[in-house]
PDB file of N, CA and C in Angstrom:
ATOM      1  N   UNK A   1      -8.245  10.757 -15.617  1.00  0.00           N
ATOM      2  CA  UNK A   1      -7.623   9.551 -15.126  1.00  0.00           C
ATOM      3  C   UNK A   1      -7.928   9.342 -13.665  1.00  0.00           C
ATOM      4  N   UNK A   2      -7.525   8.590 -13.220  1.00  0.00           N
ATOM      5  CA  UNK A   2      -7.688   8.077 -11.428  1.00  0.00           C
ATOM      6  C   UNK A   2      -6.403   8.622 -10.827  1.00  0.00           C
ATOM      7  N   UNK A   3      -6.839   8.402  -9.838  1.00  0.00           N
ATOM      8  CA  UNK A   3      -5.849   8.846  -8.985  1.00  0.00           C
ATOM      9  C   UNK A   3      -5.033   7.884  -8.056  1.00  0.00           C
ATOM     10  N   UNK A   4      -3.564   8.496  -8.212  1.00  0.00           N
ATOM     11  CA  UNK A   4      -2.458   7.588  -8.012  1.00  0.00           C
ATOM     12  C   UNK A   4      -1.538   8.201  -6.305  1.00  0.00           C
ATOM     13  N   UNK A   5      -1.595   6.984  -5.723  1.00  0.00           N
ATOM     14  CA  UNK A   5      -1.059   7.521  -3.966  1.00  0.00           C
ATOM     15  C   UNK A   5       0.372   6.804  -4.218  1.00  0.00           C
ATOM     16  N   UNK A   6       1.163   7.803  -3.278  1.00  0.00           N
ATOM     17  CA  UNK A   6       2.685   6.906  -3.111  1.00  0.00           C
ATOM     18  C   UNK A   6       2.911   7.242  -1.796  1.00  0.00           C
ATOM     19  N   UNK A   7       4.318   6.666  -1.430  1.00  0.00           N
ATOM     20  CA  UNK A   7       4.395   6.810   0.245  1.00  0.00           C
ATOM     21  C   UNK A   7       3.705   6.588   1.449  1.00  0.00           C
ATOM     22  N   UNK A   8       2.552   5.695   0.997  1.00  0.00           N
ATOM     23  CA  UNK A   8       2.159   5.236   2.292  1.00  0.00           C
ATOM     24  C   UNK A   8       3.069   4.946   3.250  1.00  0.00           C
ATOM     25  N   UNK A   9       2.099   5.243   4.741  1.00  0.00           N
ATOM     26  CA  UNK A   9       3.351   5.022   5.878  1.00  0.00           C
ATOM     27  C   UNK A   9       2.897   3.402   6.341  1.00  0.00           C
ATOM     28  N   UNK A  10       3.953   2.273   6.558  1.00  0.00           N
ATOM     29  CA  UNK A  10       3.719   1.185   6.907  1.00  0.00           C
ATOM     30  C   UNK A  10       2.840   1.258   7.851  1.00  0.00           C
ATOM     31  N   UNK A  11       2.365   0.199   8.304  1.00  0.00           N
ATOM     32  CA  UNK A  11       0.956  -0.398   9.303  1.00  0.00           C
ATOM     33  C   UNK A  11       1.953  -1.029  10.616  1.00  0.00           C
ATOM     34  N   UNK A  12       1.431  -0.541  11.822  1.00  0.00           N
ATOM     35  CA  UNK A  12       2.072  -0.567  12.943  1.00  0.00           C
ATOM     36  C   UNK A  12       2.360  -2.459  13.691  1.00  0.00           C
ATOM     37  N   UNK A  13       2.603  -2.333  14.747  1.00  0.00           N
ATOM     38  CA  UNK A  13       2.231  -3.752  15.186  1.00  0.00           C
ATOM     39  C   UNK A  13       1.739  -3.869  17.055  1.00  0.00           C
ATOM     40  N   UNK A  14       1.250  -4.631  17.182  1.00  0.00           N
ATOM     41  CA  UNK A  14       0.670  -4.622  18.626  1.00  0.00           C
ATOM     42  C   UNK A  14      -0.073  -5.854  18.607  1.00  0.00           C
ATOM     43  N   UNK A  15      -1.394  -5.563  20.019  1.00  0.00           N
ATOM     44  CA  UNK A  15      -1.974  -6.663  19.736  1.00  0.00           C
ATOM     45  C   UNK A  15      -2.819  -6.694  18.708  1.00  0.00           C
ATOM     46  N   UNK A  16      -3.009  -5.788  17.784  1.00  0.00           N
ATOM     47  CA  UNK A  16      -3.291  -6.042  16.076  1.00  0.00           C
ATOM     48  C   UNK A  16      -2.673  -5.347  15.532  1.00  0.00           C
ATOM     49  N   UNK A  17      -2.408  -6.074  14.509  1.00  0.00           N
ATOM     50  CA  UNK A  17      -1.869  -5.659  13.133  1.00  0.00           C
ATOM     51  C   UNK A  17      -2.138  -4.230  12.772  1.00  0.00           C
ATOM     52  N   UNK A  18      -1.990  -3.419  12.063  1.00  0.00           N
ATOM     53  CA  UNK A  18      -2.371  -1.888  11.684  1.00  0.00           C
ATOM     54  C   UNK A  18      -2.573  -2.061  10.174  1.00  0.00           C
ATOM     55  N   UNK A  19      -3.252  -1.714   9.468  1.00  0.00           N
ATOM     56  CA  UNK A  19      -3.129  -1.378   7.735  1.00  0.00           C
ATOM     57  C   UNK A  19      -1.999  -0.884   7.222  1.00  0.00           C
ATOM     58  N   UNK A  20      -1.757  -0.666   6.311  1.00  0.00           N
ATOM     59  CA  UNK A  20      -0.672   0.146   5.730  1.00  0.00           C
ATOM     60  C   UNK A  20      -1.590   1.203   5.168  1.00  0.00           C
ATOM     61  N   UNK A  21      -0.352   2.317   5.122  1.00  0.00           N
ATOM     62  CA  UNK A  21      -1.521   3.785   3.925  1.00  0.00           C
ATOM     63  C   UNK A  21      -1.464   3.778   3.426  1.00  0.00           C
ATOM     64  N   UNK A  22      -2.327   4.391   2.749  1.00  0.00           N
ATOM     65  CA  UNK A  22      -2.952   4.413   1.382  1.00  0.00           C
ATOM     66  C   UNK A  22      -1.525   5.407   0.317  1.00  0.00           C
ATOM     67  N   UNK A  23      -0.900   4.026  -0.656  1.00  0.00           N
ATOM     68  CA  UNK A  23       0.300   4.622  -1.399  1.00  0.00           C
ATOM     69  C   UNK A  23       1.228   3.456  -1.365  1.00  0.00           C
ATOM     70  N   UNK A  24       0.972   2.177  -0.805  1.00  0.00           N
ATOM     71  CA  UNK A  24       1.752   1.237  -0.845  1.00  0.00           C
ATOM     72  C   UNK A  24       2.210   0.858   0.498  1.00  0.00           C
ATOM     73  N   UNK A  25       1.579   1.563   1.717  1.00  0.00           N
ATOM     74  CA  UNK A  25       1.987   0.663   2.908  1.00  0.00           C
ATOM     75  C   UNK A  25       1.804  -0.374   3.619  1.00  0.00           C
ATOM     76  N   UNK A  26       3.257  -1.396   3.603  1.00  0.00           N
ATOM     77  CA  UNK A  26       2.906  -2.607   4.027  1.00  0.00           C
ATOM     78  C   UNK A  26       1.925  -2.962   5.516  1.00  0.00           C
ATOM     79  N   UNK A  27       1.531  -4.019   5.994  1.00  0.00           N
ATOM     80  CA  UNK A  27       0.354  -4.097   7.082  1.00  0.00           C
ATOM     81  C   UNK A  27       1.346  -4.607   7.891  1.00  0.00           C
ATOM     82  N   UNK A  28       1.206  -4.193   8.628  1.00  0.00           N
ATOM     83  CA  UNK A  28       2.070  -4.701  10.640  1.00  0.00           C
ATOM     84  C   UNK A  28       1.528  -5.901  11.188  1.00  0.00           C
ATOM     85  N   UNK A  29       1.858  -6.545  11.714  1.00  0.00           N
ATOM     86  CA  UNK A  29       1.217  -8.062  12.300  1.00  0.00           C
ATOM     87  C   UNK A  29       1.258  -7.801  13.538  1.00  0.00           C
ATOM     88  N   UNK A  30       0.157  -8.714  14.547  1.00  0.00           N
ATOM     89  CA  UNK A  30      -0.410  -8.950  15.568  1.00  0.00           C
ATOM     90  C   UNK A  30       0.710  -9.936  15.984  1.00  0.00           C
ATOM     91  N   UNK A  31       1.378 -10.065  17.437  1.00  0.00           N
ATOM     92  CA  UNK A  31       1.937 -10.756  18.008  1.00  0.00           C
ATOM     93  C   UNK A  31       3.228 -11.637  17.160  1.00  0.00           C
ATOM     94  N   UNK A  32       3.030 -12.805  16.218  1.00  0.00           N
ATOM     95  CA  UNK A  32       3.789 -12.866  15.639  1.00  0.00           C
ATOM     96  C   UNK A  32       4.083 -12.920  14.331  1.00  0.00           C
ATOM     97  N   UNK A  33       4.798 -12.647  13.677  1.00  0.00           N
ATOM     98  CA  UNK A  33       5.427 -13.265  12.399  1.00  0.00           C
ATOM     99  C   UNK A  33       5.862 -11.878  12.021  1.00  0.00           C
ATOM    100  N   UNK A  34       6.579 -11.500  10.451  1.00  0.00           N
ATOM    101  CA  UNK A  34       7.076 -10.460  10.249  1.00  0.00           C
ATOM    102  C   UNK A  34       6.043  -9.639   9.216  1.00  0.00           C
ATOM    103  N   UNK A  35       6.204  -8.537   9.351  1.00  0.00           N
ATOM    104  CA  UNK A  35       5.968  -7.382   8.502  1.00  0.00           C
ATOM    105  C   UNK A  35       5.787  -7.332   7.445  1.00  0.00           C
ATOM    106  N   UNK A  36       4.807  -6.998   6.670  1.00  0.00           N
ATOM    107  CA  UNK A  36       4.612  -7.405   4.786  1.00  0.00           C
ATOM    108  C   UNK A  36       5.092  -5.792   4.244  1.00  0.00           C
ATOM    109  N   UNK A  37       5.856  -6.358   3.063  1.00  0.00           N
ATOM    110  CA  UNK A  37       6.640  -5.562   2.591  1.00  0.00           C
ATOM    111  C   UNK A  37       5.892  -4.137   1.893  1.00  0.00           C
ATOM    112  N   UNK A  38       6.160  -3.062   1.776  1.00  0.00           N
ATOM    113  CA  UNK A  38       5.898  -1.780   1.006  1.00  0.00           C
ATOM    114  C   UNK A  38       5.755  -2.515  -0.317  1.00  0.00           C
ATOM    115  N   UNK A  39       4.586  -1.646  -1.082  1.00  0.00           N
ATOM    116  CA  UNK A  39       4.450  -1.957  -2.481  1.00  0.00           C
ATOM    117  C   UNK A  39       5.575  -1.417  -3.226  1.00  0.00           C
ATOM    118  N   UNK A  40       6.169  -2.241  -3.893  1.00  0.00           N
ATOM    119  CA  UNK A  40       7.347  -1.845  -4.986  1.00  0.00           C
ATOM    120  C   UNK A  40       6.369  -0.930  -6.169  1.00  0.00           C
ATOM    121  N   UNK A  41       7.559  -0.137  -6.281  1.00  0.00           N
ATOM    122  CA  UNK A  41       7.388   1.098  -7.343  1.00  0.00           C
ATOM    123  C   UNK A  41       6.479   2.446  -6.549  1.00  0.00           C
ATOM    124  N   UNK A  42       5.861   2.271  -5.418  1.00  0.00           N
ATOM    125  CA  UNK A  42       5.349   3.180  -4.354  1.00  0.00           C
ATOM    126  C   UNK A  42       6.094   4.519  -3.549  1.00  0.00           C
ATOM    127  N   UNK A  43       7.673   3.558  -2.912  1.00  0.00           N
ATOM    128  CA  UNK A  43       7.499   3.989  -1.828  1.00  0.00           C
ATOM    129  C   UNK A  43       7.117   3.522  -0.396  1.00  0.00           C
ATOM    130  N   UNK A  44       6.341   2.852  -0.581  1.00  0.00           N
ATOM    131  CA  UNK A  44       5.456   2.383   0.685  1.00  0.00           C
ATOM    132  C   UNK A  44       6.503   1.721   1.567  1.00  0.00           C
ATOM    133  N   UNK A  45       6.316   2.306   3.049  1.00  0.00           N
ATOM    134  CA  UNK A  45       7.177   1.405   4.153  1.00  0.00           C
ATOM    135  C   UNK A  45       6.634   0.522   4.206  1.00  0.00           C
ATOM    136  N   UNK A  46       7.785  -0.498   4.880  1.00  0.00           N
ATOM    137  CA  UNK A  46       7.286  -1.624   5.452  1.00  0.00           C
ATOM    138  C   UNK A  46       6.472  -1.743   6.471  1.00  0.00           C
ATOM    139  N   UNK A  47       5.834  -3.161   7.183  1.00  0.00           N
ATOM    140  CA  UNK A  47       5.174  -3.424   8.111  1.00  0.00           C
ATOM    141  C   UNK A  47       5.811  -3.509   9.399  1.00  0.00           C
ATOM    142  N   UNK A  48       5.198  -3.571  10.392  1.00  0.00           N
ATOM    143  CA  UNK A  48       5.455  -3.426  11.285  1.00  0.00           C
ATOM    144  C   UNK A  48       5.836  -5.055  11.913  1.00  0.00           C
ATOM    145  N   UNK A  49       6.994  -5.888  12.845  1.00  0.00           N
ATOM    146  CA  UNK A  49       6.844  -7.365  12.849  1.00  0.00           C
ATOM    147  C   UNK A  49       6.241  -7.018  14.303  1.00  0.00           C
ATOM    148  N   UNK A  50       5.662  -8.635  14.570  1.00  0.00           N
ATOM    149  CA  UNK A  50       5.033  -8.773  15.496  1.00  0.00           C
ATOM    150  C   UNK A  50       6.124  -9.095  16.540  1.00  0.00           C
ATOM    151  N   UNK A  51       5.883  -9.124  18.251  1.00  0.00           N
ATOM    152  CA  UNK A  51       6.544  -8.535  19.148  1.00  0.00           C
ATOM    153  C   UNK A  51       6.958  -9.730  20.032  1.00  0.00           C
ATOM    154  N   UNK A  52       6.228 -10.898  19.477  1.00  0.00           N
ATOM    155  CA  UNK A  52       6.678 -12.348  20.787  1.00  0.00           C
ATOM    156  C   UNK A  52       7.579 -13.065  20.331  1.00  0.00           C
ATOM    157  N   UNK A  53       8.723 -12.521  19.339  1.00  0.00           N
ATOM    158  CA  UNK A  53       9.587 -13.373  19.195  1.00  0.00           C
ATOM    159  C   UNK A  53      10.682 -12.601  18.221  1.00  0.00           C
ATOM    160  N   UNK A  54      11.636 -13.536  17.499  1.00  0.00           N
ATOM    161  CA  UNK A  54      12.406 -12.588  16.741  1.00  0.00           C
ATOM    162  C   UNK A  54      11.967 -12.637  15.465  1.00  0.00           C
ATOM    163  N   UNK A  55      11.069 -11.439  15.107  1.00  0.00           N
ATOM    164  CA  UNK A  55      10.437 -10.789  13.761  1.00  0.00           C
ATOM    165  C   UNK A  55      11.137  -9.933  12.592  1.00  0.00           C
ATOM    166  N   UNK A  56      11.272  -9.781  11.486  1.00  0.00           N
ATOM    167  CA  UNK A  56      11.697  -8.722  10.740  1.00  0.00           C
ATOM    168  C   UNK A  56      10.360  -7.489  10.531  1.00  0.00           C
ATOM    169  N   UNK A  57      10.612  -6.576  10.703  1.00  0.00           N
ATOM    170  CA  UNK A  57       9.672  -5.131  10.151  1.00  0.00           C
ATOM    171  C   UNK A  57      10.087  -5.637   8.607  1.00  0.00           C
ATOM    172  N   UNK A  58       8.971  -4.955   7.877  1.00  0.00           N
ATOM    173  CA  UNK A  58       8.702  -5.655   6.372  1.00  0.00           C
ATOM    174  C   UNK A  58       9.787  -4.286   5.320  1.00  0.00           C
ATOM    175  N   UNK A  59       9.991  -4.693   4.066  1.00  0.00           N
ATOM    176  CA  UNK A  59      10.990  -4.184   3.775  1.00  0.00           C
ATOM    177  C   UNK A  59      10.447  -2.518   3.190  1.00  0.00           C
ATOM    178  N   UNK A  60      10.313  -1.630   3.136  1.00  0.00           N
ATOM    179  CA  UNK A  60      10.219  -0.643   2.236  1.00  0.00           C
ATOM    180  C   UNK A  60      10.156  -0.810   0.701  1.00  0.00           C
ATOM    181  N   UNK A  61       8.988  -0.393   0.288  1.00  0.00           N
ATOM    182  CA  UNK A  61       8.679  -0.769  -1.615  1.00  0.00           C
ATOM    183  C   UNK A  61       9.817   0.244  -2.320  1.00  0.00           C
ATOM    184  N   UNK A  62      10.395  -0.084  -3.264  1.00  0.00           N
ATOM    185  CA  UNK A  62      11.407   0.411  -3.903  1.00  0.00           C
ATOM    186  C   UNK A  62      10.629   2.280  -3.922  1.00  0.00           C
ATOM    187  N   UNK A  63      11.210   3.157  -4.751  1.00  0.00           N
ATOM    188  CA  UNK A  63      11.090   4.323  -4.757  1.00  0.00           C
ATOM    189  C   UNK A  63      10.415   4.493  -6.641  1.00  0.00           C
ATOM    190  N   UNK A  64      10.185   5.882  -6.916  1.00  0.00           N
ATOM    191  CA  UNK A  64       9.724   5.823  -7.950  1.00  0.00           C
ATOM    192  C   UNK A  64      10.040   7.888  -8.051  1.00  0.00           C
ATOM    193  N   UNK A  65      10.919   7.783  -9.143  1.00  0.00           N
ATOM    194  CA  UNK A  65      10.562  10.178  -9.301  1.00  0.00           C
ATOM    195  C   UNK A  65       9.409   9.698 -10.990  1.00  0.00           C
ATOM    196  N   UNK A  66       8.917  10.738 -10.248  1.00  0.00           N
ATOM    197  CA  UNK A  66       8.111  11.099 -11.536  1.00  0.00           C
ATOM    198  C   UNK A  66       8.163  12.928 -11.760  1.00  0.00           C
ATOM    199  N   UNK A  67       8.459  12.984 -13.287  1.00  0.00           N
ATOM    200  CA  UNK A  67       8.556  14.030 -14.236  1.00  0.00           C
ATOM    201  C   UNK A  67       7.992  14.382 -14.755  1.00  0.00           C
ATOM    202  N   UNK A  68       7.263  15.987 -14.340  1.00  0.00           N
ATOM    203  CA  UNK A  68       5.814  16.020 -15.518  1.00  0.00           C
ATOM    204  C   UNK A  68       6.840  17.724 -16.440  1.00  0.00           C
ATOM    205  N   UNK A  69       7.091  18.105 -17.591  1.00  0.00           N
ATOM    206  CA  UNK A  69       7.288  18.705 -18.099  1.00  0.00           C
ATOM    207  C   UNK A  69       6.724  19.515 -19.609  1.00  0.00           C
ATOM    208  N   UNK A  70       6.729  20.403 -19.862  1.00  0.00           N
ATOM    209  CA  UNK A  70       5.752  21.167 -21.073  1.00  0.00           C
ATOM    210  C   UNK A  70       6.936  20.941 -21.883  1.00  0.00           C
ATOM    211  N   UNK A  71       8.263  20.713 -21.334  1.00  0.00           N
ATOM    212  CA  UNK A  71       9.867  20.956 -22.668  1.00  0.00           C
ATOM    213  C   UNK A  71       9.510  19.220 -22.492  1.00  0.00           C
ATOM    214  N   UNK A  72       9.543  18.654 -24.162  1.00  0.00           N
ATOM    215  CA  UNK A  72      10.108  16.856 -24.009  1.00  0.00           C
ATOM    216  C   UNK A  72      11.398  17.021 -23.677  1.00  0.00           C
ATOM    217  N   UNK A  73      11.690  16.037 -23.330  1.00  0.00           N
ATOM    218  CA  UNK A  73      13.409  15.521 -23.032  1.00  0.00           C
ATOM    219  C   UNK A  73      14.329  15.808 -24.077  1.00  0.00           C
ATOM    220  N   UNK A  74      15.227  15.771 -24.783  1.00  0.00           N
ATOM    221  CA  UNK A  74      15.852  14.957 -25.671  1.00  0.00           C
ATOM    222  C   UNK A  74      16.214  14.228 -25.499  1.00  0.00           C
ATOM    223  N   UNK A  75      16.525  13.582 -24.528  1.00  0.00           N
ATOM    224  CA  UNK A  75      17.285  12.019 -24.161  1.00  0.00           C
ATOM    225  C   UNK A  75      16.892  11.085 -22.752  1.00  0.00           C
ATOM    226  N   UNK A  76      16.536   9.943 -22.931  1.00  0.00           N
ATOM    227  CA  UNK A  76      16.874   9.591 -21.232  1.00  0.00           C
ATOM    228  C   UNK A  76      17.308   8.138 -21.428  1.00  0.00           C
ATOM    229  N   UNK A  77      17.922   7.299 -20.387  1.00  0.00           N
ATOM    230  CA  UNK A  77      18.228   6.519 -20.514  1.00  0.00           C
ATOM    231  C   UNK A  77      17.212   5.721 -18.983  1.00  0.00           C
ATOM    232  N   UNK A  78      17.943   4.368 -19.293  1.00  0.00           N
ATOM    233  CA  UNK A  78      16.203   3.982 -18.331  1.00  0.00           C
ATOM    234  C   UNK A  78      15.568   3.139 -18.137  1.00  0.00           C
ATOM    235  N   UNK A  79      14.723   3.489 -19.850  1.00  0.00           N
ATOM    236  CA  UNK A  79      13.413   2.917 -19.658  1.00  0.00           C
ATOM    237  C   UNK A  79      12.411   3.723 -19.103  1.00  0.00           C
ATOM    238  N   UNK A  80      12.233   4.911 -18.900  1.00  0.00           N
ATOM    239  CA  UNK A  80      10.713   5.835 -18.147  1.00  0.00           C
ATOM    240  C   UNK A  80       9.490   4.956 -18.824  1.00  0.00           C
ATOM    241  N   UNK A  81       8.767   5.240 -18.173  1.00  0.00           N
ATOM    242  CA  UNK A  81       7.133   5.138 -18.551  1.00  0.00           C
ATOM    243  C   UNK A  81       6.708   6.866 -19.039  1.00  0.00           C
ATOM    244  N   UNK A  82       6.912   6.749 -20.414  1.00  0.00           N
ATOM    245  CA  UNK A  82       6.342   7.884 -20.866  1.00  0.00           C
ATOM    246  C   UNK A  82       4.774   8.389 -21.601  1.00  0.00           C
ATOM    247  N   UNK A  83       4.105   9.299 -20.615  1.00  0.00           N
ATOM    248  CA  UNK A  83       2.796   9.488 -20.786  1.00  0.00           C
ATOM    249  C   UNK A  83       2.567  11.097 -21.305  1.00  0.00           C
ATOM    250  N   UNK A  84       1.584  11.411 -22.113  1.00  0.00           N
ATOM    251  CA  UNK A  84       1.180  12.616 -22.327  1.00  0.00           C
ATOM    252  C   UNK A  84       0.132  12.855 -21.035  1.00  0.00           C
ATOM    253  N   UNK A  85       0.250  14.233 -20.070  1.00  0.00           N
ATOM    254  CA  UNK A  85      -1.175  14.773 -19.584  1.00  0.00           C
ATOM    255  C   UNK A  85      -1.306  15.999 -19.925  1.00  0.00           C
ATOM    256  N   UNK A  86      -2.256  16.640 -20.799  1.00  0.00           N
ATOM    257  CA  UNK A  86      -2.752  17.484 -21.184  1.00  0.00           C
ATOM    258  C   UNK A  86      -1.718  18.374 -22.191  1.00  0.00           C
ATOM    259  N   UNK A  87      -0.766  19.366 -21.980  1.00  0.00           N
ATOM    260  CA  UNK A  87       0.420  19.761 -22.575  1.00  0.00           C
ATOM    261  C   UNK A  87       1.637  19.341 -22.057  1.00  0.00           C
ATOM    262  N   UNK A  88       1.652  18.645 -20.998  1.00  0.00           N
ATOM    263  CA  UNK A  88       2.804  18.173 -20.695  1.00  0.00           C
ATOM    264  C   UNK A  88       2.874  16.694 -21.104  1.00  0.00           C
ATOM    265  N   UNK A  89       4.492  16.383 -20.981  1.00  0.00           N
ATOM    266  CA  UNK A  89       5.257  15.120 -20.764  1.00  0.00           C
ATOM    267  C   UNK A  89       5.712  14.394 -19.601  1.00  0.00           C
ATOM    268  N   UNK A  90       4.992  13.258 -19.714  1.00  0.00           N
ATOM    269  CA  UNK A  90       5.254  12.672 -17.665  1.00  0.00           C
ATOM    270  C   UNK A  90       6.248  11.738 -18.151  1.00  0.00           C
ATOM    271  N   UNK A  91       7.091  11.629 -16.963  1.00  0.00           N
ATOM    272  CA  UNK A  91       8.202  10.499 -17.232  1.00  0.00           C
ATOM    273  C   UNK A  91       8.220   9.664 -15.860  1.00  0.00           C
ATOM    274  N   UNK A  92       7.846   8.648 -15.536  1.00  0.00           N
ATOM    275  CA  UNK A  92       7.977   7.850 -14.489  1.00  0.00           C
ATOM    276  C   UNK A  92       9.546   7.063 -14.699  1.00  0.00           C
ATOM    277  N   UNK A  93      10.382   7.271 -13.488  1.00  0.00           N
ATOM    278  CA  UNK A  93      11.351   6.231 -13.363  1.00  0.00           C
ATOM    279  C   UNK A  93      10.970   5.402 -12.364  1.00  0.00           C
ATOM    280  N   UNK A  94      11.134   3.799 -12.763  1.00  0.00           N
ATOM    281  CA  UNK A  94      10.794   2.899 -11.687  1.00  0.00           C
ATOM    282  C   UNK A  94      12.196   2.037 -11.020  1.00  0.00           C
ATOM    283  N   UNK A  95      13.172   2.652 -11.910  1.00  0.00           N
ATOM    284  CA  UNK A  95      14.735   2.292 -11.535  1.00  0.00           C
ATOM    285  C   UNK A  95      15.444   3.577 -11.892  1.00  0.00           C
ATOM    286  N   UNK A  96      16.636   3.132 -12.474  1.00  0.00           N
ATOM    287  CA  UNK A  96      17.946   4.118 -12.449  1.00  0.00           C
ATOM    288  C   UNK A  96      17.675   4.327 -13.820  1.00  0.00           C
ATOM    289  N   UNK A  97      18.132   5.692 -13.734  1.00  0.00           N
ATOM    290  CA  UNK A  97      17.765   6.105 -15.061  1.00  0.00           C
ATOM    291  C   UNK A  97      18.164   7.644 -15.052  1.00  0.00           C
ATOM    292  N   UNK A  98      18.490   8.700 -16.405  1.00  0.00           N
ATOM    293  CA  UNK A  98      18.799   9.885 -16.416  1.00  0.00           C
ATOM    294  C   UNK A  98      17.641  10.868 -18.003  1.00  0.00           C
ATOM    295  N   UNK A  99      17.594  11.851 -17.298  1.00  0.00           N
ATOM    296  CA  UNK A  99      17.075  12.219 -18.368  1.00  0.00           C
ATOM    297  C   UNK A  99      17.269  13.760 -18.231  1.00  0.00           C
ATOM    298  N   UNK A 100      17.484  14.287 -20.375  1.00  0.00           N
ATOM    299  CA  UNK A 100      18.421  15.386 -20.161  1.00  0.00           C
ATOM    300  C   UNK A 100      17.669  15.980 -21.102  1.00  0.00           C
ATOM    301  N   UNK A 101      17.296  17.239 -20.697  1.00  0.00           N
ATOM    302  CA  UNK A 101      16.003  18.488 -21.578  1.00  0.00           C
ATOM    303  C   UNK A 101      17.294  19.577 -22.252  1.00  0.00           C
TER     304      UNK A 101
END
């Protein structure tokens, strides 16, 4: 499979903008306007707002646990994204959710 980044750290602000990292971080703006938000389901911080006026920093992308286990669950509640990798069982939560082995 490919490979999957989380937690990028948001992208700064100044007289340019900064990127966000690699995992969902939002990009920082140059002088004005506000901050683009963290990728939801990432992690990713927000952006950075720009500095000549009154800006918002961009919001933080929601959070995400992921569960890789060789025991299946017996139960979860949820909704996971459930994947086989190799002998294990992955369980992505992208909200609230419980799960009980």
């Amino acid at each position: 499979g490919s490979s999957v980044f989380y937690a990028g750290g948001g992208g700064g602000s100044g007289d340019t903008g900064g990127a966000g990292g690699i995992g969902g971080g939002g990009a920082g703006v140059a002088f004005s306007g506000n901050g683009t938000a963290g990728t939801t389901n990432t992690g990713g911080g927000g952006g950075g707002a720009g500095w000549t006026g009154n800006f918002n920093g961009g919001n933080g992308g929601s959070g995400v646990v992921i569960i890789s286990s060789l025991t299946p669950a017996v139960a979860t509640t949820g909704s996971p994204v459930v994947t086989t990798v190799g002998s294990n069982t992955v369980y992505q939560f992208n909200s609230s959710g419980t799960i009980t082995f």
